[in-house]
Protein backbone atom coordinates (compact mmCIF):
# COMPACT_ATOMS: atom_id res chain seq x y z
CA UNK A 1 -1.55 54.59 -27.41
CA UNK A 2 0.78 52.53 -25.40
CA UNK A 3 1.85 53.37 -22.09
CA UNK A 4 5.59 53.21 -20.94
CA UNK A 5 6.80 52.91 -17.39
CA UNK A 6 9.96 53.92 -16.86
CA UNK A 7 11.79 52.32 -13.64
CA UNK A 8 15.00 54.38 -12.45
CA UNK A 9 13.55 57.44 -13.82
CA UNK A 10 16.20 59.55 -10.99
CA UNK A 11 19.16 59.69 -13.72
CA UNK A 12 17.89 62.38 -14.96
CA UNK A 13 20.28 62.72 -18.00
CA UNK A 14 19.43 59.14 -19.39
CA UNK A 15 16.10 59.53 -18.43
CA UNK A 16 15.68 62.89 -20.32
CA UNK A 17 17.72 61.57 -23.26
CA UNK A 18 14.95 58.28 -23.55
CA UNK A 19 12.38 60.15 -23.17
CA UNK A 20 13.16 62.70 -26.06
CA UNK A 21 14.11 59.52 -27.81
CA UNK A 22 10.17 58.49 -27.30
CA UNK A 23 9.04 62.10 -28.22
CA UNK A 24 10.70 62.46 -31.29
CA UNK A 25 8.06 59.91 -32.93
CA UNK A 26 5.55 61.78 -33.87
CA UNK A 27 3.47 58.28 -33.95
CA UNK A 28 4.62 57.93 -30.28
CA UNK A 29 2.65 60.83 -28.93
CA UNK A 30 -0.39 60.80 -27.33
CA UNK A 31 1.44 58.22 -24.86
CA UNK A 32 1.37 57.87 -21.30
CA UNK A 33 4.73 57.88 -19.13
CA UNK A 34 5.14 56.83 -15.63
CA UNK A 35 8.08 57.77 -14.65
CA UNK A 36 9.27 56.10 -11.25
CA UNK A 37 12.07 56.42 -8.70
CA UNK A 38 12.32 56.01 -5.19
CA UNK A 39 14.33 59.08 -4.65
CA UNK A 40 11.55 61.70 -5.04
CA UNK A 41 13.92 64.46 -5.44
CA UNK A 42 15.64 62.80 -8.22
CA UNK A 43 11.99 61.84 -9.36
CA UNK A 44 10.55 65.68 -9.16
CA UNK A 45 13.64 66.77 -11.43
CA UNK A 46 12.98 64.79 -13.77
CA UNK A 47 9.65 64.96 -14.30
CA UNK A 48 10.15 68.83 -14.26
CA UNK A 49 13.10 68.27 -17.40
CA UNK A 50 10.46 66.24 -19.10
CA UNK A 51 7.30 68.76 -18.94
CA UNK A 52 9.79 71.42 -19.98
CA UNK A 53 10.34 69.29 -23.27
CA UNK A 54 6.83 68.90 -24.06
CA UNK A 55 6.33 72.33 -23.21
CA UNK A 56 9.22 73.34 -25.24
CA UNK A 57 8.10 71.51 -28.12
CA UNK A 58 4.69 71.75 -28.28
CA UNK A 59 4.49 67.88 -27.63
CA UNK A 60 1.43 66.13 -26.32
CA UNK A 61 2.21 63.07 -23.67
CA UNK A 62 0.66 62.03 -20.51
CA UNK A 63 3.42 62.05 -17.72
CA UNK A 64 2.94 60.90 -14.33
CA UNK A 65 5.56 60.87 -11.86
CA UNK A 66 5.44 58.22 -8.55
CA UNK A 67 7.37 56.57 -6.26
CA UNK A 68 4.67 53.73 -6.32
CA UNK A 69 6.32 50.76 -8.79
CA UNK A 70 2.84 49.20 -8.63
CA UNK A 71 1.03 52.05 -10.26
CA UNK A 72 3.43 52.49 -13.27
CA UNK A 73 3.56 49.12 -13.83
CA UNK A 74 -0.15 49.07 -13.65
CA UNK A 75 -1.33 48.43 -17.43
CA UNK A 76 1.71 49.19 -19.29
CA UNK A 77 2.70 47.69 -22.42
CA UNK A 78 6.56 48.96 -22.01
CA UNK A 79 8.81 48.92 -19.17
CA UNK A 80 12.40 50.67 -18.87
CA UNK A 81 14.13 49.65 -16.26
CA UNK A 82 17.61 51.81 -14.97
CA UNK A 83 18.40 50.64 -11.72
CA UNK A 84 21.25 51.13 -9.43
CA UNK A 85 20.50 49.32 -6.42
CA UNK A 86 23.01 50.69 -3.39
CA UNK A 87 25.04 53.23 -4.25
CA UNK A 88 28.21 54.02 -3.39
CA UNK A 89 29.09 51.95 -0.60
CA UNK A 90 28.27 48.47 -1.81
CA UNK A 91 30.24 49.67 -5.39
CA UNK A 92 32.95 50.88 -4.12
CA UNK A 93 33.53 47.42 -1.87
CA UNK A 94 33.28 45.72 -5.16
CA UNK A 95 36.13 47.92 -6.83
CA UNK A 96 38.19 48.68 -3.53
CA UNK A 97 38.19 44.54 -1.69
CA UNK A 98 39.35 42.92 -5.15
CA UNK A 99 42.16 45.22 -5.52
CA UNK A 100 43.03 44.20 -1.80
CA UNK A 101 44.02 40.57 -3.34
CA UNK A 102 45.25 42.26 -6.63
CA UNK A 103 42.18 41.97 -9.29
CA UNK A 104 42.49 45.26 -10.62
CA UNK A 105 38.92 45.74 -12.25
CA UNK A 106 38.33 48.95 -14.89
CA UNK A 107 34.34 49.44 -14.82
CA UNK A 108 33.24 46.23 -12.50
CA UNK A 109 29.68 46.11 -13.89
CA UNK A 110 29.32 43.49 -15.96
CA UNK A 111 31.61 40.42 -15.04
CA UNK A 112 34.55 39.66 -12.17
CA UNK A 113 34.00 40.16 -9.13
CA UNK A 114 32.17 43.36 -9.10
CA UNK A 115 29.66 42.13 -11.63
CA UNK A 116 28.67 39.32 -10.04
CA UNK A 117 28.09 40.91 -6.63
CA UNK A 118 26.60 43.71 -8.64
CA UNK A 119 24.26 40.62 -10.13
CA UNK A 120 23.19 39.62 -6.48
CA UNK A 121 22.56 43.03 -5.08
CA UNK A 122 20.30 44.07 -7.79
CA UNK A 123 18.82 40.55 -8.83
CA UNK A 124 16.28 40.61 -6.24
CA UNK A 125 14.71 43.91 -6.80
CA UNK A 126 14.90 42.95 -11.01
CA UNK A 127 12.76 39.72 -9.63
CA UNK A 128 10.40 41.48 -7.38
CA UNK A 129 9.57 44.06 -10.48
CA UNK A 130 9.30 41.25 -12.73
CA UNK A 131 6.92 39.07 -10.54
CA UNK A 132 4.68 42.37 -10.41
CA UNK A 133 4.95 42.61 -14.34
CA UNK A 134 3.12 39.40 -14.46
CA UNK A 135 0.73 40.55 -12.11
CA UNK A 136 0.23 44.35 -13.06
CA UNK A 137 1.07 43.93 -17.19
CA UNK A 138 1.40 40.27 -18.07
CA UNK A 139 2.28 40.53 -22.01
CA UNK A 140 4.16 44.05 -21.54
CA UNK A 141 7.90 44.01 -22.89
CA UNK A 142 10.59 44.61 -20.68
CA UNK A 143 13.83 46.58 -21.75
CA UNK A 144 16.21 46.62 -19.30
CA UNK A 145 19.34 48.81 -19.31
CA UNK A 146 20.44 47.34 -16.19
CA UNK A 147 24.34 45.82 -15.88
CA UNK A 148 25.50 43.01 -15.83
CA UNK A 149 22.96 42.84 -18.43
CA UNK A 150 23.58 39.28 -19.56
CA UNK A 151 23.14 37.74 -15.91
CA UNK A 152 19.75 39.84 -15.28
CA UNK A 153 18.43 38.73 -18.59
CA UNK A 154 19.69 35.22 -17.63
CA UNK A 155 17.97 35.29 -14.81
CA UNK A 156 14.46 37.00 -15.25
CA UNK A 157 14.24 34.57 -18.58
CA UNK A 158 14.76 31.89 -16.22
CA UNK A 159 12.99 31.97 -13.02
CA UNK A 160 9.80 34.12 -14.46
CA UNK A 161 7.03 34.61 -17.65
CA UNK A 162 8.64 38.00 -18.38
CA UNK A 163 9.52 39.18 -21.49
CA UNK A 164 12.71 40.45 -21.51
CA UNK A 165 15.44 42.06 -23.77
CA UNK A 166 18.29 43.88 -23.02
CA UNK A 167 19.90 46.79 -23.89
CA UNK A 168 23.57 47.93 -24.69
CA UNK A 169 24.90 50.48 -27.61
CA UNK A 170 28.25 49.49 -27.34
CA UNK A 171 27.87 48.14 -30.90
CA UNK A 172 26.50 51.91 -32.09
CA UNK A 173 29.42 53.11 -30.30
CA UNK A 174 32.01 50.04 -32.01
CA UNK A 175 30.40 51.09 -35.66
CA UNK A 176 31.05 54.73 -35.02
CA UNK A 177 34.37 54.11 -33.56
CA UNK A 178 35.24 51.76 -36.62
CA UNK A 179 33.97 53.75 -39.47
CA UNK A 180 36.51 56.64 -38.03
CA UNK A 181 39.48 54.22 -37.69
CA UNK A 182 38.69 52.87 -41.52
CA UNK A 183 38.15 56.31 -42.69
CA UNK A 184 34.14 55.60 -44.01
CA UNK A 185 31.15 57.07 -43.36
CA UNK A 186 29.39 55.80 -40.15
CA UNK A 187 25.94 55.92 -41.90
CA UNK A 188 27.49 53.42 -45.00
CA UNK A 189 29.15 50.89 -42.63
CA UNK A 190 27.46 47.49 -43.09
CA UNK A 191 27.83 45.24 -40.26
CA UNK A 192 27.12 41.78 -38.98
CA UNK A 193 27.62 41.07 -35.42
CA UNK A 194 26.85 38.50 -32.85
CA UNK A 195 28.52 37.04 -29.20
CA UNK A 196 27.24 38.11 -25.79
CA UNK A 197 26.93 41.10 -24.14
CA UNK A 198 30.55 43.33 -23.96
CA UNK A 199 32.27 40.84 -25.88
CA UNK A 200 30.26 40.70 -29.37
CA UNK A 201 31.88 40.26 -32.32
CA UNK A 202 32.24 42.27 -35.95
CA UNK A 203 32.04 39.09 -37.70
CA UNK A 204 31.69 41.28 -40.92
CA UNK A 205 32.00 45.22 -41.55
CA UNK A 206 31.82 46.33 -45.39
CA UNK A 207 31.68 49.59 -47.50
CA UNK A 208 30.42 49.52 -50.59
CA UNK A 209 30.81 45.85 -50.49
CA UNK A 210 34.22 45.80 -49.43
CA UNK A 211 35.60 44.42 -46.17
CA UNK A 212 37.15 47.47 -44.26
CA UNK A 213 39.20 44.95 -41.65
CA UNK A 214 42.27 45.57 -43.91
CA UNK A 215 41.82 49.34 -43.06
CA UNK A 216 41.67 48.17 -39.44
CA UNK A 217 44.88 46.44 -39.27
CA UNK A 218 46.59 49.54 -41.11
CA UNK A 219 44.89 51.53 -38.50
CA UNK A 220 46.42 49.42 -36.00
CA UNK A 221 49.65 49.97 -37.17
CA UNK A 222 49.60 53.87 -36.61
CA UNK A 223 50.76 54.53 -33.31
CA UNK A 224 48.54 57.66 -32.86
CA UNK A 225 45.21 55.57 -33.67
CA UNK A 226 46.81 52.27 -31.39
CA UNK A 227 46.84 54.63 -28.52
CA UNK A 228 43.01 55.32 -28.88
CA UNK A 229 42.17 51.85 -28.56
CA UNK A 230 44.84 49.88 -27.04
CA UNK A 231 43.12 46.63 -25.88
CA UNK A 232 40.55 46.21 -29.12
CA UNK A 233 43.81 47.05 -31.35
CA UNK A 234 45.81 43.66 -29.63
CA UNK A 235 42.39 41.53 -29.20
CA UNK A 236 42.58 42.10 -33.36
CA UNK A 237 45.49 41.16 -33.75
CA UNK A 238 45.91 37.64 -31.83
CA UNK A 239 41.93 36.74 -32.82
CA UNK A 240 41.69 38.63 -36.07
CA UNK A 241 37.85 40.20 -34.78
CA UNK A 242 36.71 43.68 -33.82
CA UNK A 243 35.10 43.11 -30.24
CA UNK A 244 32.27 45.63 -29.26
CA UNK A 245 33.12 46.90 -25.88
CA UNK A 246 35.47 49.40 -25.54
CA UNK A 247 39.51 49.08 -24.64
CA UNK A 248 38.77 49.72 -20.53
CA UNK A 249 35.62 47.06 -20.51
CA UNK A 250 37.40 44.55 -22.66
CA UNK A 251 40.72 44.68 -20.45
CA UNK A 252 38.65 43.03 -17.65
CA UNK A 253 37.32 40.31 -19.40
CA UNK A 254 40.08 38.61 -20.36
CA UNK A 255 43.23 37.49 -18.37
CA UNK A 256 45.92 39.44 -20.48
CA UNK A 257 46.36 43.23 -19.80
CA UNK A 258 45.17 44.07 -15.64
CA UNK A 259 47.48 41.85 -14.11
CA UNK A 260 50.12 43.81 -13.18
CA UNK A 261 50.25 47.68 -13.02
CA UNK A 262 52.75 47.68 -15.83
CA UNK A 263 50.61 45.90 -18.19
CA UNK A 264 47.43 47.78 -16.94
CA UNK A 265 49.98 51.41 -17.33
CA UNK A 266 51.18 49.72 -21.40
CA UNK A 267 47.60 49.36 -22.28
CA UNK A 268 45.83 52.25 -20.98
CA UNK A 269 44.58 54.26 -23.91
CA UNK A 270 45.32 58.32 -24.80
CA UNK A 271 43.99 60.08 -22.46
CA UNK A 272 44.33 63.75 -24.86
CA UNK A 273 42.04 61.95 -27.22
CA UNK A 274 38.66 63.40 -26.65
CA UNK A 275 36.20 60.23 -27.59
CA UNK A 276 33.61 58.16 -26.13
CA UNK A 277 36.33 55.35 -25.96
CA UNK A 278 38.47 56.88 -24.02
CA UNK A 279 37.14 56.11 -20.40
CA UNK A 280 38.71 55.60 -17.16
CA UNK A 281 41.00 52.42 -18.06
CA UNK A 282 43.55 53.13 -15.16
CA UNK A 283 42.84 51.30 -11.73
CA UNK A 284 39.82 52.97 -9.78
CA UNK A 285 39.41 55.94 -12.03
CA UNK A 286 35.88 54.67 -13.57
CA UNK A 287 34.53 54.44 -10.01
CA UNK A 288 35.75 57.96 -8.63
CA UNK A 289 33.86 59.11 -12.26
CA UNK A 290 30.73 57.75 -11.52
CA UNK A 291 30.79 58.97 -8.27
CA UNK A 292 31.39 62.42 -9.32
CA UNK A 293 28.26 62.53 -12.09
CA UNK A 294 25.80 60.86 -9.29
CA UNK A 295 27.32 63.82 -7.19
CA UNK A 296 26.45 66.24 -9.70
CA UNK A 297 23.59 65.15 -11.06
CA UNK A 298 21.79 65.01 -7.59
CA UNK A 299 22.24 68.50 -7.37
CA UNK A 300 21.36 69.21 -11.60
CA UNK A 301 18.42 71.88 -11.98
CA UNK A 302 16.22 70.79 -14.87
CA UNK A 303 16.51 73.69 -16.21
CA UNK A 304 20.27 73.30 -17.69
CA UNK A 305 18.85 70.45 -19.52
CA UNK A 306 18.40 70.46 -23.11
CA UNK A 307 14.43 70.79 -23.66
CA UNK A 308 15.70 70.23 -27.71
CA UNK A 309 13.79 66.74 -28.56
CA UNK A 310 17.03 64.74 -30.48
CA UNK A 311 17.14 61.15 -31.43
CA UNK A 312 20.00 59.05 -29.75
CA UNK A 313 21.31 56.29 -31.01
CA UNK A 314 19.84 53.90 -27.97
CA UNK A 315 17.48 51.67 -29.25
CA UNK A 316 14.94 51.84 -26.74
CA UNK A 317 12.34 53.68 -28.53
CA UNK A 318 12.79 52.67 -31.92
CA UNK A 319 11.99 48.91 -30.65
CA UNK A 320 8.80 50.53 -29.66
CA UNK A 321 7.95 52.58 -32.26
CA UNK A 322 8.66 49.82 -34.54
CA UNK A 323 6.17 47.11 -32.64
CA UNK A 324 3.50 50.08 -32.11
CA UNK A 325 3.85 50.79 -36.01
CA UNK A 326 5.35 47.97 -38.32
CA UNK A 327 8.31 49.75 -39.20
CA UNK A 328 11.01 47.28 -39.90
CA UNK A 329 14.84 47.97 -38.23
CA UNK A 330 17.47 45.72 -37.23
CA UNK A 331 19.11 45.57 -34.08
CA UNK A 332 21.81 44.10 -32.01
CA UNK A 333 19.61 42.89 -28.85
CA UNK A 334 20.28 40.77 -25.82
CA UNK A 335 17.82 37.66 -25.71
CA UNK A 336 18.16 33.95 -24.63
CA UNK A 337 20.08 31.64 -26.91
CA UNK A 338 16.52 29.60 -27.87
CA UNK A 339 16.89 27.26 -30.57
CA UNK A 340 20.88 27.58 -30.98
CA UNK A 341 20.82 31.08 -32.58
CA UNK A 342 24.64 30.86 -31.56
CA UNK A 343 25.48 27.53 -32.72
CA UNK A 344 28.31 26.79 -30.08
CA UNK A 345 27.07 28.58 -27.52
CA UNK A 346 24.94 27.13 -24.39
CA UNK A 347 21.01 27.51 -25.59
CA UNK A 348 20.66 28.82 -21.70
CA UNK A 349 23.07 31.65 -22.79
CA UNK A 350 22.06 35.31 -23.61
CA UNK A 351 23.47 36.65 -26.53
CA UNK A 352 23.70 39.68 -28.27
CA UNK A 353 22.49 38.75 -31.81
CA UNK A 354 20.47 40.89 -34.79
CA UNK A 355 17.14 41.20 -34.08
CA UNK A 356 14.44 42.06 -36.35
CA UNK A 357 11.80 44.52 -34.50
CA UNK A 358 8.24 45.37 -36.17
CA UNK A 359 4.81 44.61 -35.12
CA UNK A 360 5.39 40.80 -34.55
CA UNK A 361 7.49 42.25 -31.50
CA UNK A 362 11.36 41.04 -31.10
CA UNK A 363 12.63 38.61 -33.30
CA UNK A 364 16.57 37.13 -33.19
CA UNK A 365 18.22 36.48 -36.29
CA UNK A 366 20.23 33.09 -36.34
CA UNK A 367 23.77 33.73 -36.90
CA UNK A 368 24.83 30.13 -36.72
CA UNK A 369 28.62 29.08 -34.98
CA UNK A 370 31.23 31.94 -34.35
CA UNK A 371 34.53 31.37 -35.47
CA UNK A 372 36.02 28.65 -32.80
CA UNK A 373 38.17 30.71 -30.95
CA UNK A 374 35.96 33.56 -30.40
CA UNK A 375 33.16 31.28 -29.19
CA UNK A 376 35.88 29.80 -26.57
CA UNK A 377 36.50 33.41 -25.14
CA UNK A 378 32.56 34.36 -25.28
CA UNK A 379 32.21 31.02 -23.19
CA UNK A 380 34.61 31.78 -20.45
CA UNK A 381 32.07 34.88 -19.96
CA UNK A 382 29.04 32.59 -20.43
CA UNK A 383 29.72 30.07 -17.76
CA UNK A 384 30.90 32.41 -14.70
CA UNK A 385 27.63 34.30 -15.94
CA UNK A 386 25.24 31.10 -15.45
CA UNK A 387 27.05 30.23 -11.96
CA UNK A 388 26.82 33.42 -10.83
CA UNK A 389 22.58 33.61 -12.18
CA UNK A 390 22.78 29.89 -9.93
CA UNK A 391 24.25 31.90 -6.82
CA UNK A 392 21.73 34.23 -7.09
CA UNK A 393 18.28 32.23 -7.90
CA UNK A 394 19.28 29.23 -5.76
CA UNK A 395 20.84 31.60 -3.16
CA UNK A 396 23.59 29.09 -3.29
CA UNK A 397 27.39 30.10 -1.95
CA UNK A 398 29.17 27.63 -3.44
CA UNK A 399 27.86 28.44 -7.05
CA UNK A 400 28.62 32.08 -6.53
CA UNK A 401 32.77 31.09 -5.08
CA UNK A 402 33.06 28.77 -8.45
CA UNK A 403 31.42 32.00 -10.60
CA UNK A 404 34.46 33.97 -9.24
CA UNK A 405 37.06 31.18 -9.12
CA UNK A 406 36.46 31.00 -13.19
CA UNK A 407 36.29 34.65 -14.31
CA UNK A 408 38.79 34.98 -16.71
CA UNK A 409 40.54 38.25 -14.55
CA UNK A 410 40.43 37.10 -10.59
CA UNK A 411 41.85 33.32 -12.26
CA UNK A 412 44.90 35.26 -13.39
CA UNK A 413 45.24 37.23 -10.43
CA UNK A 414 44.93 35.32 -7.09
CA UNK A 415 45.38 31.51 -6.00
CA UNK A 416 42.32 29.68 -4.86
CA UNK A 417 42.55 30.43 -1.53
CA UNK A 418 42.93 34.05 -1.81
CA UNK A 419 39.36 34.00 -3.91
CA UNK A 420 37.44 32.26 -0.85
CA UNK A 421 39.10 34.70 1.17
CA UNK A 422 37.97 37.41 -1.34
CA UNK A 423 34.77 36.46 -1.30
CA UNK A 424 34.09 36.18 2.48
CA UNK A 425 35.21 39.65 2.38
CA UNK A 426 32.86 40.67 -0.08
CA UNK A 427 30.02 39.22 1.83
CA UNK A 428 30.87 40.43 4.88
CA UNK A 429 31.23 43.74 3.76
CA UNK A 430 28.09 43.92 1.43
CA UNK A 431 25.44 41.53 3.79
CA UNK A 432 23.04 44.13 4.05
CA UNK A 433 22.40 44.46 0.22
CA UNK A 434 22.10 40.27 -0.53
CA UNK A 435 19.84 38.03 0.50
CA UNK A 436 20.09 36.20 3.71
CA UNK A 437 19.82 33.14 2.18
CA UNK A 438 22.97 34.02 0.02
CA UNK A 439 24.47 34.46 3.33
CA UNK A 440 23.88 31.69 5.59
């Protein structure tokens, strides 16, 4: 039976939801889980929500908590990785110092300039664990939650032997969203989707072997549904594709709706609808969220957690219950562009593409070109994203000011000058969580 390290184990919600995700196979038990955190409190609850499950449901695993990365890395074939290297301070600088010069980020976690100094403050811990991989569990798979997930598979793919893939259900979430907006059942929608990471596309969606993008744009034209889904709605309508990330992500990857506080107020979504779409949009509010649930979830007692085993829709464990046991599935991964499986996109690129999963292990589907112009708006992503993997591998400053001089949001926002300024703010304030190198 395999055994699973799980790195980050401390959030113990996600952590408790991936683990009954690896419990709910019955062919999955008899495995061994290392769960590992360097918060030991965090660690100790955890582990406590987890026995309660197997307890609960009469489920048979070996679980091992530690705050040792070197012993659960030690012979696994799986490794999970979660991180959140900093906390709040070096986050909040990266939300709070680019508003200072007027780049208004929603989330800040995947690109501008909170993602990339997000990249460089967690990049070196992601290489550390992956250079002990290779050590501890050369050949194990690693799945890595982590944002900004395209630059840290970038970069692991590049500088070490590591096998990695990475992890996002924002195209669960986009099929859910779309079968309600089309009026079809979420289990019938068929769907055929490739880009990157947060901006993948729905190059096809069918029912019963019909297209349902002409129930999209009548969607779109009911002011009740617009309001759910503000930024996705217009993005369909001037490039005629469903993107995958929802309306507060996809507002900060492009230059057209967080410019100005009117724009950012027209194209906030409805905040009365209750759905997994409607997140923190306005300026600031996804931060103050995710402080709040780290608040509360420091001081969670395992034992208001679910011990009910129930599937999620992360694809985690069905990757490895499909290499452990054959079983077929197809899913939307993030891998390394090798042998053009995006036509017009850089072969140095990660993409999200389908992947076939069984016991051969992880294997991308090749999609071929995207339509033109969504290929152009998926590269404006993919080329701050390999300046920003140079910054951090190279520990090179003058990669890292180009990697925010082109993102899409800061470009629309602030003059050149402002940027450098930006960014020497941004190292100043967040030197002790980047390399010195980086630095100097």
């Amino acid at each position: 039976m395999p055994k699973i390290a799980f790195i980050g184990a401390g959030s113990i919600v996600f952590a408790r939801n991936l683990m009954g995700d690896i419990l709910s196979f019955p062919e999955l038990e008899g495995s061994t889980i290392s769960l590992m955190d360097i918060d030991p409190d965090r660690l100790d609850r955890t582990a406590t929500a987890v026995d309660a499950m197997l307890e609960h449901n009469d489920v048979e695993a070996a679980v091992d908590a530690t705050v040792d990365r070197s012993e659960a890395l030690t012979d696994a074939d799986y490794v999970i990785t979660t991180i959140h290297v900093g906390g709040r301070e070096p986050f909040e600088n990266e939300i709070y110092i680019p508003r200072e010069y007027g780049v208004n980020q929603a989330v800040g976690d995947t690109l501008g300039p909170g993602g990339i100094f997000r990249f460089l403050r967690t990049i070196p811990v992601m290489l550390d664990l992956a250079r002990d991989m290779e050590e501890l569990c050369p050949g194990a798979l690693l799945l890595n939650y982590t944002n900004p997930m395209a630059m840290l598979c970038w970069a692991i793919d590049e500088a070490t032997d590591v096998e990695i893939v990475g992890l996002c259900h924002s195209v669960q979430h986009t099929a859910e969203a779309i079968a309600k907006y089309a009026k079809v059942p979420a289990d019938e929608l068929e769907y055929w989707v490739a880009g990157i990471n947060h901006m993948a596309w729905f190059l096809d969606a069918e029912h019963d072997g019909e297209s349902v993008y002409p129930d999209l744009y009548e969607a779109m034209n009911d002011t009740e549904i617009y309001k759910r889904d503000t930024v996705r709605f217009e993005i369909l309508r001037h490039f005629d594709a469903f993107v995958t990330e929802s309306s507060n992500h996809m507002s900060e990857y492009v230059p057209y709706f967080r410019t100005e506080p009117e724009l950012i107020e027209e194209f906030s979504v409805d905040e009365n609808f209750d759905d997994y779409f409607v997140e923190w949009m306005p300026t600031g509010r996804y931060f103050e969220h995710w402080c709040s649930y780290q608040e509360e979830a420091a001081e969670m007692d395992p034992s208001d957690i679910d011990p009910e085993i129930e599937r999620s829709e992360e694809y985690g464990a069905r990757i490895i219950h499909s290499t452990e046991t054959g079983k077929r599935r197809r899913m939307n991964l993030n891998v390394r562009n090798t042998d053009g499986l995006i036509t017009n996109l850089a072969t140095d690129a990660c993409v999200e593409v389908p992947c076939l999963v069984d016991g051969r292990g992880v294997n991308p589907c090749s999609v071929g070109a995207l339509p033109p112009h969504l290929a152009a708006l998926d590269r404006a992503n993919v080329d701050v994203q390999r300046l920003a993997v140079t910054a951090g591998l190279d520990h090179d400053q003058t990669a890292l000011r180009q990697a925010v001089k082109l993102d899409p949001l800061t470009a629309a926002s602030c003059s050149l000058d402002e940027i450098d300024a930006m960014v020497d703010d941004l190292l100043a304030a967040n030197a002790d969580y980047l390399s010195d190198q980086l630095l100097a």
